[in-house]
N, C-alpha and C. Protein backbone atom coordinates (compact mmCIF):
# COMPACT_ATOMS: atom_id res chain seq x y z
N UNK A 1 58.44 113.85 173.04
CA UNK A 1 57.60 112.66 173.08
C UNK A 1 58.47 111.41 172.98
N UNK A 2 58.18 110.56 173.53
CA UNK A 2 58.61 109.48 173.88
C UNK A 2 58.56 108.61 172.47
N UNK A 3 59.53 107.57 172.25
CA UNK A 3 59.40 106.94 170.98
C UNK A 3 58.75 105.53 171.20
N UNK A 4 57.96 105.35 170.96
CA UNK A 4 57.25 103.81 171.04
C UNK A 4 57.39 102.71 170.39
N UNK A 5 57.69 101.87 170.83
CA UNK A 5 58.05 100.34 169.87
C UNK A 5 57.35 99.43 170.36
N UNK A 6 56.55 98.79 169.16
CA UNK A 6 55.49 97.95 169.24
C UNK A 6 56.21 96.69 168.96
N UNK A 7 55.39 95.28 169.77
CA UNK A 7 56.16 94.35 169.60
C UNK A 7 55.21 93.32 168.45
N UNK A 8 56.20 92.13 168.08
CA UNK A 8 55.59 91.37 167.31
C UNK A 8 53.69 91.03 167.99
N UNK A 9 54.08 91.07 169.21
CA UNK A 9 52.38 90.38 169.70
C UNK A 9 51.52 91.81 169.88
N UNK A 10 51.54 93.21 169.21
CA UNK A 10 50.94 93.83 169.10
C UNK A 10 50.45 94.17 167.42
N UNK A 11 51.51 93.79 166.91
CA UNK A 11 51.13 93.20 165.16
C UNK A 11 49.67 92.16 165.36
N UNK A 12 50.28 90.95 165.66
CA UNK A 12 49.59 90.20 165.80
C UNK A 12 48.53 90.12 166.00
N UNK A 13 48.17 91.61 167.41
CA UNK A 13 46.81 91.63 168.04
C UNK A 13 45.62 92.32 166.63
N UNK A 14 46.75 93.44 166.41
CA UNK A 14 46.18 94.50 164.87
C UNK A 14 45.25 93.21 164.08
N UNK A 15 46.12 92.17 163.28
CA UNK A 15 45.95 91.41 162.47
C UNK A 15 44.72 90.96 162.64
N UNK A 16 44.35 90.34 163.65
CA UNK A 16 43.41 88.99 164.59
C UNK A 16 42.37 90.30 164.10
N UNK A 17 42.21 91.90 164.77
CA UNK A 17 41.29 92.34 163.88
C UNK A 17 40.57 92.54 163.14
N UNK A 18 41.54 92.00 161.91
CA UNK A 18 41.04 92.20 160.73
C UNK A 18 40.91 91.06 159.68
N UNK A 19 41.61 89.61 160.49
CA UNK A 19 41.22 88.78 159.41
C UNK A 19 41.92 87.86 160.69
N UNK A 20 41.36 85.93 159.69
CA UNK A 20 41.86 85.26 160.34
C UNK A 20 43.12 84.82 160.55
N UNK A 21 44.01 84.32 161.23
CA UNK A 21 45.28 83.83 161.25
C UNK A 21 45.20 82.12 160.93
N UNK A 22 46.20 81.64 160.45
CA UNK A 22 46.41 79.96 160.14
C UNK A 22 47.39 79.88 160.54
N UNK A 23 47.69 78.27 160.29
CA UNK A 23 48.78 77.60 160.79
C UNK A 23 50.12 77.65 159.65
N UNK A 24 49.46 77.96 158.40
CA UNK A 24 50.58 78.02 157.45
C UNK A 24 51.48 79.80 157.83
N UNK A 25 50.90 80.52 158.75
CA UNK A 25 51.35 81.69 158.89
C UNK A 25 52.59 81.72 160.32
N UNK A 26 53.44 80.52 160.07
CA UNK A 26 54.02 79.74 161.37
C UNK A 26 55.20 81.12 162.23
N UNK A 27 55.43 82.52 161.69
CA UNK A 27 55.71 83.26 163.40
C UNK A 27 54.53 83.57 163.46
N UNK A 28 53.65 83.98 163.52
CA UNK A 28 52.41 84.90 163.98
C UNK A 28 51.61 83.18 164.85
N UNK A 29 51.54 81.75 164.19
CA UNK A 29 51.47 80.93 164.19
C UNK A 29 51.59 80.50 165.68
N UNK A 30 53.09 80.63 165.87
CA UNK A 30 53.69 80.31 167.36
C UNK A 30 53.59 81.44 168.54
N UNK A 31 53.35 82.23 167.58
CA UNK A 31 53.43 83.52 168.88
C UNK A 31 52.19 83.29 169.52
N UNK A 32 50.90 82.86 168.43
CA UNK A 32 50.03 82.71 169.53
C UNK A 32 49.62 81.78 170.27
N UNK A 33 50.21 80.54 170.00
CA UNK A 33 50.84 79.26 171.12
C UNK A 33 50.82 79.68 171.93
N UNK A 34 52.12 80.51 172.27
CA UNK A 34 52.68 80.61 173.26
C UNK A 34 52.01 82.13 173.75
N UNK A 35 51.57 82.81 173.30
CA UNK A 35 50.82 83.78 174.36
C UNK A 35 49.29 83.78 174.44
N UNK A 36 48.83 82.28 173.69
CA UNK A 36 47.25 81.95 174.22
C UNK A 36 46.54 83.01 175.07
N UNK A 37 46.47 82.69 176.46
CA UNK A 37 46.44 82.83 176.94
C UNK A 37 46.14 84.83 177.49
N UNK A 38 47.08 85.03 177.01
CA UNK A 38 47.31 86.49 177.36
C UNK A 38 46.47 87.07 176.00
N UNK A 39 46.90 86.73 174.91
CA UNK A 39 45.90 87.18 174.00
C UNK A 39 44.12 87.00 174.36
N UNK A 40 43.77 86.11 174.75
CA UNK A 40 42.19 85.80 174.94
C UNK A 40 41.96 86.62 175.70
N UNK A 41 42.64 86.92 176.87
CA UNK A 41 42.40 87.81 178.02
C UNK A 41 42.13 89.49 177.93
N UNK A 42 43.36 89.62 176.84
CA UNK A 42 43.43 91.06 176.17
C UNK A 42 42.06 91.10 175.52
N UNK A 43 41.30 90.41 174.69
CA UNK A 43 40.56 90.67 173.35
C UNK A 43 38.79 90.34 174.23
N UNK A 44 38.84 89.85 175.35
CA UNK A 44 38.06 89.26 176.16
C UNK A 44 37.45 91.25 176.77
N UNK A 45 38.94 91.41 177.41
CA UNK A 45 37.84 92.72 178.10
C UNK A 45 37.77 94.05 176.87
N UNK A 46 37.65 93.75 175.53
CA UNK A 46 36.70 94.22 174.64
C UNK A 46 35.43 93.72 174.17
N UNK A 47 35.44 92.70 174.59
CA UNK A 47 34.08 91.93 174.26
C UNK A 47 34.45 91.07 172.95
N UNK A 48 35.18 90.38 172.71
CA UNK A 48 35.56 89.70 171.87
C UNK A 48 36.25 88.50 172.26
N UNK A 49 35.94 87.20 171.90
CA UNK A 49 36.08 85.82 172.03
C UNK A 49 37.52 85.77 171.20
N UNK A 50 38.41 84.99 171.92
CA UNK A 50 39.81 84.75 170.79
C UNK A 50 39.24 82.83 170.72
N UNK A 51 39.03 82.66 169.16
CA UNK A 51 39.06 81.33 169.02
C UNK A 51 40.18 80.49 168.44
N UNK A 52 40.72 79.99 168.99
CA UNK A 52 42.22 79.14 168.71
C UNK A 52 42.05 77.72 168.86
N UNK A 53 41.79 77.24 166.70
CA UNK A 53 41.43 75.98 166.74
C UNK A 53 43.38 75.56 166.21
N UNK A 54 43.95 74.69 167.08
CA UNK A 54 44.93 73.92 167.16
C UNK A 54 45.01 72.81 165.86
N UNK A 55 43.57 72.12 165.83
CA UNK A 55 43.40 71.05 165.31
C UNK A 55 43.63 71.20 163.71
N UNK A 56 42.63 72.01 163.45
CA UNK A 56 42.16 72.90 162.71
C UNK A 56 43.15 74.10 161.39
N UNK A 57 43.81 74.41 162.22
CA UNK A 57 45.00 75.40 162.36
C UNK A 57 44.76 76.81 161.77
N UNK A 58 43.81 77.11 162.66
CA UNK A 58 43.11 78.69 162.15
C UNK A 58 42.90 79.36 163.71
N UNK A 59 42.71 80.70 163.70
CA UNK A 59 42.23 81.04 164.87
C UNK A 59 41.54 82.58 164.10
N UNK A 60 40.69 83.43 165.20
CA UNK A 60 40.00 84.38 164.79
C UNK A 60 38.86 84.92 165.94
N UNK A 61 38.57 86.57 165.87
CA UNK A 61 37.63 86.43 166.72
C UNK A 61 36.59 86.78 166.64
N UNK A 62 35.84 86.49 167.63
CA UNK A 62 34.23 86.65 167.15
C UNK A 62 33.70 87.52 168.43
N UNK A 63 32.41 88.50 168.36
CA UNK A 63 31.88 88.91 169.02
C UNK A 63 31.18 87.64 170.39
N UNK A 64 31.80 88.22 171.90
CA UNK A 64 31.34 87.62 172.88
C UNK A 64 30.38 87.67 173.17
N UNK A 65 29.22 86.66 173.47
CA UNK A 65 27.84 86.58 173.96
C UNK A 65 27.90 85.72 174.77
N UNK A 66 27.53 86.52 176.17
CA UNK A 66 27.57 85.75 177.24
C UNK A 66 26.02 85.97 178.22
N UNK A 67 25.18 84.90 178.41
CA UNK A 67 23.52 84.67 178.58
C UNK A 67 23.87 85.52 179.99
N UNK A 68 22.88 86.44 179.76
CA UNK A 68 22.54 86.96 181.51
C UNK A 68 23.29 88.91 181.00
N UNK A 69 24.34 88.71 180.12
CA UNK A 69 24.72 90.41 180.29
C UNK A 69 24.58 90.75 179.22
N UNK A 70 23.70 92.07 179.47
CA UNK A 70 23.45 93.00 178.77
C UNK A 70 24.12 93.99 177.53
N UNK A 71 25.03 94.58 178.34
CA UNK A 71 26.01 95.33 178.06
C UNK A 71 27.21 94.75 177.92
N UNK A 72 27.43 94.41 176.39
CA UNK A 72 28.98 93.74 176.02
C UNK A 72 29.57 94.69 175.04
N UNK A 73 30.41 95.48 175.38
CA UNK A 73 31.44 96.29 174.49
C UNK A 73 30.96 95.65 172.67
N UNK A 74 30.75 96.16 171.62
CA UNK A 74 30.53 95.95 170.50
C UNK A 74 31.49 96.64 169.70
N UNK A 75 32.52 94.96 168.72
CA UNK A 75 33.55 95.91 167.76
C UNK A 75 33.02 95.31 166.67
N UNK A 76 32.61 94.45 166.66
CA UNK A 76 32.41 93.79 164.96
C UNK A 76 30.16 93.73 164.79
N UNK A 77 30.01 94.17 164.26
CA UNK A 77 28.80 94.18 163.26
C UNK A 77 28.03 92.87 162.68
N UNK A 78 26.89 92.74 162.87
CA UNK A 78 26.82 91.21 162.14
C UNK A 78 26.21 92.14 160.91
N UNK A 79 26.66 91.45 159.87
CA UNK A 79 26.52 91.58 158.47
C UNK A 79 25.12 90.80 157.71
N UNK A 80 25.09 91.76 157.56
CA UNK A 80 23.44 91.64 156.34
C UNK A 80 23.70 91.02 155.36
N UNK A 81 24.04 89.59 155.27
CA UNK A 81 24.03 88.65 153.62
C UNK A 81 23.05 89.01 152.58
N UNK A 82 22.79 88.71 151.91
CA UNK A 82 21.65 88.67 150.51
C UNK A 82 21.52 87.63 150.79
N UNK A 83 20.33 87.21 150.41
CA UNK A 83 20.06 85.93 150.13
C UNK A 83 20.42 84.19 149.48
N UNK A 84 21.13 85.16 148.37
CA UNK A 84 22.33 84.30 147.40
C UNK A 84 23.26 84.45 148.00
N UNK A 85 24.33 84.52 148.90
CA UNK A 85 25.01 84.65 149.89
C UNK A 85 25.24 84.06 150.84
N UNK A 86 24.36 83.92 151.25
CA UNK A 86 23.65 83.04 152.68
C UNK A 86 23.45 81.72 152.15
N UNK A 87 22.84 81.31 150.96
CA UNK A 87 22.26 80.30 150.36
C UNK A 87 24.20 79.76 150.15
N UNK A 88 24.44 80.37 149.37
CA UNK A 88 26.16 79.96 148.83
C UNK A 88 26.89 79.82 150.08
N UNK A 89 26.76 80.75 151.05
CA UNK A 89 27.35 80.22 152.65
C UNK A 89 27.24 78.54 153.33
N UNK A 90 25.96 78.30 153.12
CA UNK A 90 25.45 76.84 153.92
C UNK A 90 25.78 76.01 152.81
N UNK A 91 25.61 76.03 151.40
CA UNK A 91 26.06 75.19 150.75
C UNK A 91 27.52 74.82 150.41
N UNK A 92 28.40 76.02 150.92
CA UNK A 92 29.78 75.35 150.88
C UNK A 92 30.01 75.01 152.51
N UNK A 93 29.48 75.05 153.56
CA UNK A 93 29.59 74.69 154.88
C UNK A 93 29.08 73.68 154.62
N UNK A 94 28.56 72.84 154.30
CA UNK A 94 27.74 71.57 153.50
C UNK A 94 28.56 70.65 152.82
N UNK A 95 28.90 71.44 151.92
CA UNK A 95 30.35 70.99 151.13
C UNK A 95 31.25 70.60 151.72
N UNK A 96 31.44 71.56 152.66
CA UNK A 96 32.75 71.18 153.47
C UNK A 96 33.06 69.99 154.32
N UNK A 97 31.95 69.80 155.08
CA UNK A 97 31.43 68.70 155.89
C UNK A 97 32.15 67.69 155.05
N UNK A 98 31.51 67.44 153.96
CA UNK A 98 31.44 66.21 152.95
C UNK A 98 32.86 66.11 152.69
N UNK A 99 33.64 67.05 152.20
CA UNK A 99 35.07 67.33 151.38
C UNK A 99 35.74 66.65 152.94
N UNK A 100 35.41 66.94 154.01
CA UNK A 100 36.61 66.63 155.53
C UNK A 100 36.10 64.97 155.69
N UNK A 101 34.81 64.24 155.51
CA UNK A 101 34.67 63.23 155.89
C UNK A 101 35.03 62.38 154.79
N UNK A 102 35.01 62.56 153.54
CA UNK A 102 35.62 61.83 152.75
C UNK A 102 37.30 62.37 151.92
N UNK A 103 37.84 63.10 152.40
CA UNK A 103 38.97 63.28 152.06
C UNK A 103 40.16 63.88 152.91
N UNK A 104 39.82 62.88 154.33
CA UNK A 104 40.68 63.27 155.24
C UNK A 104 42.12 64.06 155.21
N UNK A 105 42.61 63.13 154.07
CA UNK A 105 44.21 63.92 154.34
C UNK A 105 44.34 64.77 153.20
N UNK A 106 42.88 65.11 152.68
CA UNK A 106 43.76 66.60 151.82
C UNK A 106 44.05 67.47 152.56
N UNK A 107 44.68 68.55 151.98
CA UNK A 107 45.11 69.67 152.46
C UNK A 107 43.79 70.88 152.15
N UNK A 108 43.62 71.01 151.27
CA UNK A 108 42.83 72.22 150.90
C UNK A 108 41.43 71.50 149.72
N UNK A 109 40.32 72.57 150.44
CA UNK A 109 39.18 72.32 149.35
C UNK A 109 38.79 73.22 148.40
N UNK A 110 38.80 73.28 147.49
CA UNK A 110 38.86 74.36 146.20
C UNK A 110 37.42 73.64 145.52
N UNK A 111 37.04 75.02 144.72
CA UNK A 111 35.90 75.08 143.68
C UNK A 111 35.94 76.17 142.75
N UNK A 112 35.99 75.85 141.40
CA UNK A 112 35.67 76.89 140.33
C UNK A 112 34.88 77.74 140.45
N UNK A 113 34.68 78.23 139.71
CA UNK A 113 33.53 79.94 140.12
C UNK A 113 32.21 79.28 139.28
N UNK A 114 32.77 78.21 138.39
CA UNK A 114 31.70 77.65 137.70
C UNK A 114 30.64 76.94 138.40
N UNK A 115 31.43 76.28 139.49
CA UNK A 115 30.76 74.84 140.45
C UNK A 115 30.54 75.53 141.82
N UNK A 116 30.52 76.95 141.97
CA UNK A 116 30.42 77.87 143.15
C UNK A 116 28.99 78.36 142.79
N UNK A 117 28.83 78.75 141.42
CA UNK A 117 27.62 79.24 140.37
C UNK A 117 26.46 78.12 140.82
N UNK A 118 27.05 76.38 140.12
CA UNK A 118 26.25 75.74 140.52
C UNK A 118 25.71 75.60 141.30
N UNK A 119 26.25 75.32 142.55
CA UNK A 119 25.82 75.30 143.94
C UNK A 119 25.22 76.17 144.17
N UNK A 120 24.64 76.94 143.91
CA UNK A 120 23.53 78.02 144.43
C UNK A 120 22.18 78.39 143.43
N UNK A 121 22.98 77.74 141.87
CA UNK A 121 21.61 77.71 140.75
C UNK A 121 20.75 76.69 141.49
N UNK A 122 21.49 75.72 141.50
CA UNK A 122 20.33 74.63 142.05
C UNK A 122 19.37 75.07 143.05
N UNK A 123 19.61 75.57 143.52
CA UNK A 123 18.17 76.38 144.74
C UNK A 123 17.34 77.54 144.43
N UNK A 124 17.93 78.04 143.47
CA UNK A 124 16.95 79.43 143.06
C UNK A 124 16.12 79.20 141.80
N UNK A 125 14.62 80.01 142.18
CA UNK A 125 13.88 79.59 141.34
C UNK A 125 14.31 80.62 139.69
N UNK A 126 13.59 79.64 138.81
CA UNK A 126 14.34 80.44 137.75
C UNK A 126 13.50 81.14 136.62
N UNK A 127 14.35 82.54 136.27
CA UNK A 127 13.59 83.55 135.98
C UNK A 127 14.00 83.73 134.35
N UNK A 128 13.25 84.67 134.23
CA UNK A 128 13.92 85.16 132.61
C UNK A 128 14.63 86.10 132.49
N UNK A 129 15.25 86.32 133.59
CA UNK A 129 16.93 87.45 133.46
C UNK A 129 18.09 86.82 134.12
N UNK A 130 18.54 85.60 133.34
CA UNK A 130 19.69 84.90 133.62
C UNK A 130 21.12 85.58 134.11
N UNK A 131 20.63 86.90 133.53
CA UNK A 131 22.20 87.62 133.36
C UNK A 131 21.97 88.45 134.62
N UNK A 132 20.89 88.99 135.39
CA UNK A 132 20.80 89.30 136.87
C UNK A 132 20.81 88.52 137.71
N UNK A 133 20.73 87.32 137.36
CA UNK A 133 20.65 86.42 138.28
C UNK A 133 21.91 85.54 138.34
N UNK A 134 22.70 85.57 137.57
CA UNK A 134 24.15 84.80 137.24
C UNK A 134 25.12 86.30 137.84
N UNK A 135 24.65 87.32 137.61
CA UNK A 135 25.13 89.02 138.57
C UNK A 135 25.29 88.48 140.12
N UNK A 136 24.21 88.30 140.47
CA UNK A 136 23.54 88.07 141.55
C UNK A 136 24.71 86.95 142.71
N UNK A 137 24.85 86.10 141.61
CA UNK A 137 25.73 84.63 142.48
C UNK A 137 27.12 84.87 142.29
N UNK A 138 27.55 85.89 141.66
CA UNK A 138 28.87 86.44 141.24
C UNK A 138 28.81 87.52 142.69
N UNK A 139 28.37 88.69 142.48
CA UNK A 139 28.12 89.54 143.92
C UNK A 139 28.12 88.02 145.52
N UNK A 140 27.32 87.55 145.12
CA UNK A 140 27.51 86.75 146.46
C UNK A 140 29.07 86.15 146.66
N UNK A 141 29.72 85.46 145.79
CA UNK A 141 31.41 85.25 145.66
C UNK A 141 31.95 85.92 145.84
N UNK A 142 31.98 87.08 145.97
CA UNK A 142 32.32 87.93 145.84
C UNK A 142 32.40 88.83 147.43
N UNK A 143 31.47 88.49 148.06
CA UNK A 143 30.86 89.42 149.41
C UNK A 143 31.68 88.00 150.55
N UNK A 144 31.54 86.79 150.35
CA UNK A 144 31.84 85.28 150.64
C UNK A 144 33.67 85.59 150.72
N UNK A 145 34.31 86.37 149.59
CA UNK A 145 35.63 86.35 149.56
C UNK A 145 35.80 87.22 150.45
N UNK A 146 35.65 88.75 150.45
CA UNK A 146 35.57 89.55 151.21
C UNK A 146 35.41 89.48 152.67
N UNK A 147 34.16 88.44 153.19
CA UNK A 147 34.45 87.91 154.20
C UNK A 147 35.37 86.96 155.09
N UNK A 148 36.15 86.45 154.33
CA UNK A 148 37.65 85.49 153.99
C UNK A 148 36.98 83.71 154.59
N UNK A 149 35.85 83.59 153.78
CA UNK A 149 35.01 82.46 153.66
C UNK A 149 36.23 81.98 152.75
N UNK A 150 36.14 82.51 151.45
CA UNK A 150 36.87 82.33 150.16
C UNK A 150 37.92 82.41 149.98
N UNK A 151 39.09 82.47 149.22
CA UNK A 151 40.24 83.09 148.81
C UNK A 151 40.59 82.98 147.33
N UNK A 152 40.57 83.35 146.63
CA UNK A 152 40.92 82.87 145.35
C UNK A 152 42.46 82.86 145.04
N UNK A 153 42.73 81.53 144.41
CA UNK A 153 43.82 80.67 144.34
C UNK A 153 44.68 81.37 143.16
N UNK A 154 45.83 82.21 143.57
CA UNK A 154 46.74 82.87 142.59
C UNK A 154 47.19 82.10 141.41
N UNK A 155 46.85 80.76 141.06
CA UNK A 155 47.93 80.05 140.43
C UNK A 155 46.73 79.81 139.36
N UNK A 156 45.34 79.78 140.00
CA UNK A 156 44.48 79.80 138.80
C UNK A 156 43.02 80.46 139.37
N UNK A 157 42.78 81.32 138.55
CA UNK A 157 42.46 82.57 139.19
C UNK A 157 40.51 82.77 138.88
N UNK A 158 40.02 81.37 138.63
CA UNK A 158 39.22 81.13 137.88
C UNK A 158 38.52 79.93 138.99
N UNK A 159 39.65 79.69 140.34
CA UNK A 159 39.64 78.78 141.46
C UNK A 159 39.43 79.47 142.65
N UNK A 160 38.82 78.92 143.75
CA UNK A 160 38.61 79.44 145.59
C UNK A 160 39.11 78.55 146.05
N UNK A 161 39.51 78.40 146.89
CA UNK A 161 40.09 77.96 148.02
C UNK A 161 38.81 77.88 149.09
N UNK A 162 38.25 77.10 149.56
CA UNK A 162 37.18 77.35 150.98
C UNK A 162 38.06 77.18 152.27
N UNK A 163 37.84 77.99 152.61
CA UNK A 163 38.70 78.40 153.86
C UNK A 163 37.98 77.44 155.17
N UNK A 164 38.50 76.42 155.99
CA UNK A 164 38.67 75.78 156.73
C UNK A 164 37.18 76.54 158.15
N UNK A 165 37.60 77.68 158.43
CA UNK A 165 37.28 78.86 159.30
C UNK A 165 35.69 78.58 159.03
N UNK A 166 35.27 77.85 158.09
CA UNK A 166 33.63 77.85 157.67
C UNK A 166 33.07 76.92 158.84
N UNK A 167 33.59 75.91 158.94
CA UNK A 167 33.48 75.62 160.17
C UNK A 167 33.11 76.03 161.58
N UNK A 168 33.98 76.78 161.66
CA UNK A 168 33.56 77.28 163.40
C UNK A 168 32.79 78.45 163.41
N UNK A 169 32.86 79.32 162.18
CA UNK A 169 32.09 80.55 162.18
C UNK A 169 30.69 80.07 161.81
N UNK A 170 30.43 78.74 161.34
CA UNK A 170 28.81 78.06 161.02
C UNK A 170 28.65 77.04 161.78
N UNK A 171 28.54 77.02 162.75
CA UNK A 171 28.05 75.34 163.80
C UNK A 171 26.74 74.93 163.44
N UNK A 172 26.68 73.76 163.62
CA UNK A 172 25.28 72.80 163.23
C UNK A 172 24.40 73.38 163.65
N UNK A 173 24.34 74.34 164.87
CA UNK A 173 22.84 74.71 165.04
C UNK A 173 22.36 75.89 164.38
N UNK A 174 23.53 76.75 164.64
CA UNK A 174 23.53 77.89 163.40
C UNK A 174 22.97 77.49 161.65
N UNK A 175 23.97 76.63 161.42
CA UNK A 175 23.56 76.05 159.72
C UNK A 175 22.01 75.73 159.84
N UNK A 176 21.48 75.09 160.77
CA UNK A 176 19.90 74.18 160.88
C UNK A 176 19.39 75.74 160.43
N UNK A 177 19.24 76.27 161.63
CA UNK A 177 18.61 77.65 161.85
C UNK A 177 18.73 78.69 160.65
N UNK A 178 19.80 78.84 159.92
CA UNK A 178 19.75 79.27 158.84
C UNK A 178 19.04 78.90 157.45
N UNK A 179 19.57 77.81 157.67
CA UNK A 179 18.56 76.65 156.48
C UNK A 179 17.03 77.01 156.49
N UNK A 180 16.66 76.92 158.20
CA UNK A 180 15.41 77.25 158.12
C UNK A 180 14.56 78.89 157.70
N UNK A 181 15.75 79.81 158.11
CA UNK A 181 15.38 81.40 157.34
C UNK A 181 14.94 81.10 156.18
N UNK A 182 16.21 80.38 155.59
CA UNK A 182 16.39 80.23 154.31
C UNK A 182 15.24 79.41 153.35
N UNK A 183 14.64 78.85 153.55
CA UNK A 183 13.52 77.99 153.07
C UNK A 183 12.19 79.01 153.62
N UNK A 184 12.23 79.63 154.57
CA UNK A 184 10.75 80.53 154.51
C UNK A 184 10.94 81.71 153.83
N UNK A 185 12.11 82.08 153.09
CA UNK A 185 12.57 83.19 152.96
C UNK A 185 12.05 82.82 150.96
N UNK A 186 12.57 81.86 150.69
CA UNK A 186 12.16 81.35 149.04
C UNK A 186 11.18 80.99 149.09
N UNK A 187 10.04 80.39 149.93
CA UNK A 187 8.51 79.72 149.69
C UNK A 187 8.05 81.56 149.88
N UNK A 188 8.20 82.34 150.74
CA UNK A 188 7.20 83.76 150.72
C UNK A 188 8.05 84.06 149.81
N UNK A 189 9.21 84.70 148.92
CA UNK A 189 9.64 84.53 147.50
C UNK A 189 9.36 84.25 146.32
N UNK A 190 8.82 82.97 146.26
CA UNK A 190 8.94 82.02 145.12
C UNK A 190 7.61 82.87 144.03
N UNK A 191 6.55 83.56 144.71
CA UNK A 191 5.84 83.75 143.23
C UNK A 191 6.01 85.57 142.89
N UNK A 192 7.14 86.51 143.53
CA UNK A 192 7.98 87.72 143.68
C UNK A 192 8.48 87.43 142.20
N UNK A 193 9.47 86.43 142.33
CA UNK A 193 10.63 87.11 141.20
C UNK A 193 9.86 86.63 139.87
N UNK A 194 10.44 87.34 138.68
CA UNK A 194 10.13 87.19 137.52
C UNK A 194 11.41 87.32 136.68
């Protein structure tokens, strides 16, 4: 048998798989500069979109939907949020908005697990099992990291990082449309929980 050697832009392709790439990740970074092109093309006749934000400095891919065909090769799954999840999704895509228009030249937007908590107490109605329901917004941080929405910040471990990528994986019409699940989803809700 023949011995096979894989090159850096077949790493690369593995990676894009399984998570997003950035700009702070500068060979994997440049490689896909410069093989744009050939990468989209590769990941295209699986049915998968290569998105390469420049600006931004993230890239990643997403399942292709293209109006009129039927039959598109399927590798990635859309994922079943919880509710607290979804709710904690739009409110840091929300966040984020706010954190980019008023703090242009930071670098990174971070939140405690405390002010991650907040942001999602404020919308849920409230019950007399604090401690399932404080479960509840912890599991959602948790499902949010896993999805690499999140990252939690090695240096203090009690911190997230919101990952930039919230952006393009939530566009304004998406967020509207969600918002709106999301509000018929707590009014037929609201007299359920106890």
């Amino acid at each position: 048998m023949n011995a096979i050697e894989f090159t850096p832009l077949s790493f690369l392709k593995a990676r894009l798989l399984k998570e997003p790439v950035y700009r702070k990740d500068q060979e994997d970074w440049e490689l896909m500069r410069i093989h744009r092109d050939q990468i989209s093309h590769y990941f295209q006749q699986i049915g998968l979109e290569f998105v390469f934000d420049e600006t931004e400095g993230f890239a990643f891919l997403r399942q292709l939907e293209i109006e009129g065909i039927d039959r598109i090769p399927r590798l990635t799954h859309r994922r079943q949020l919880t509710y607290q999840a979804t709710l904690l999704l739009v409110c840091l895509r929300e966040e984020y908005c706010r954190f980019d228009t008023s703090s242009p030249d930071a670098t990174r937007f971070t939140k405690t697990e405390g002010e991650l908590q907040d942001l999602v107490s404020a919308f849920l109605a409230e019950t007399t099992n604090q401690v399932r329901d404080l479960s509840r917004v912890t599991s959602a941080i948790q499902k949010l990291v896993d999805l690499r929405f999140l990252q939690k910040i090695s240096e203090d471990p009690d911190t997230y990082e919101v990952k930039p990528i919230i952006k393009a994986k939530l566009g304004p019409g998406q967020l509207e449309e969600i918002k709106t699940r999301l509000k018929t989803y707590a009014e037929a809700n609201s007299n359920q929980e106890t």
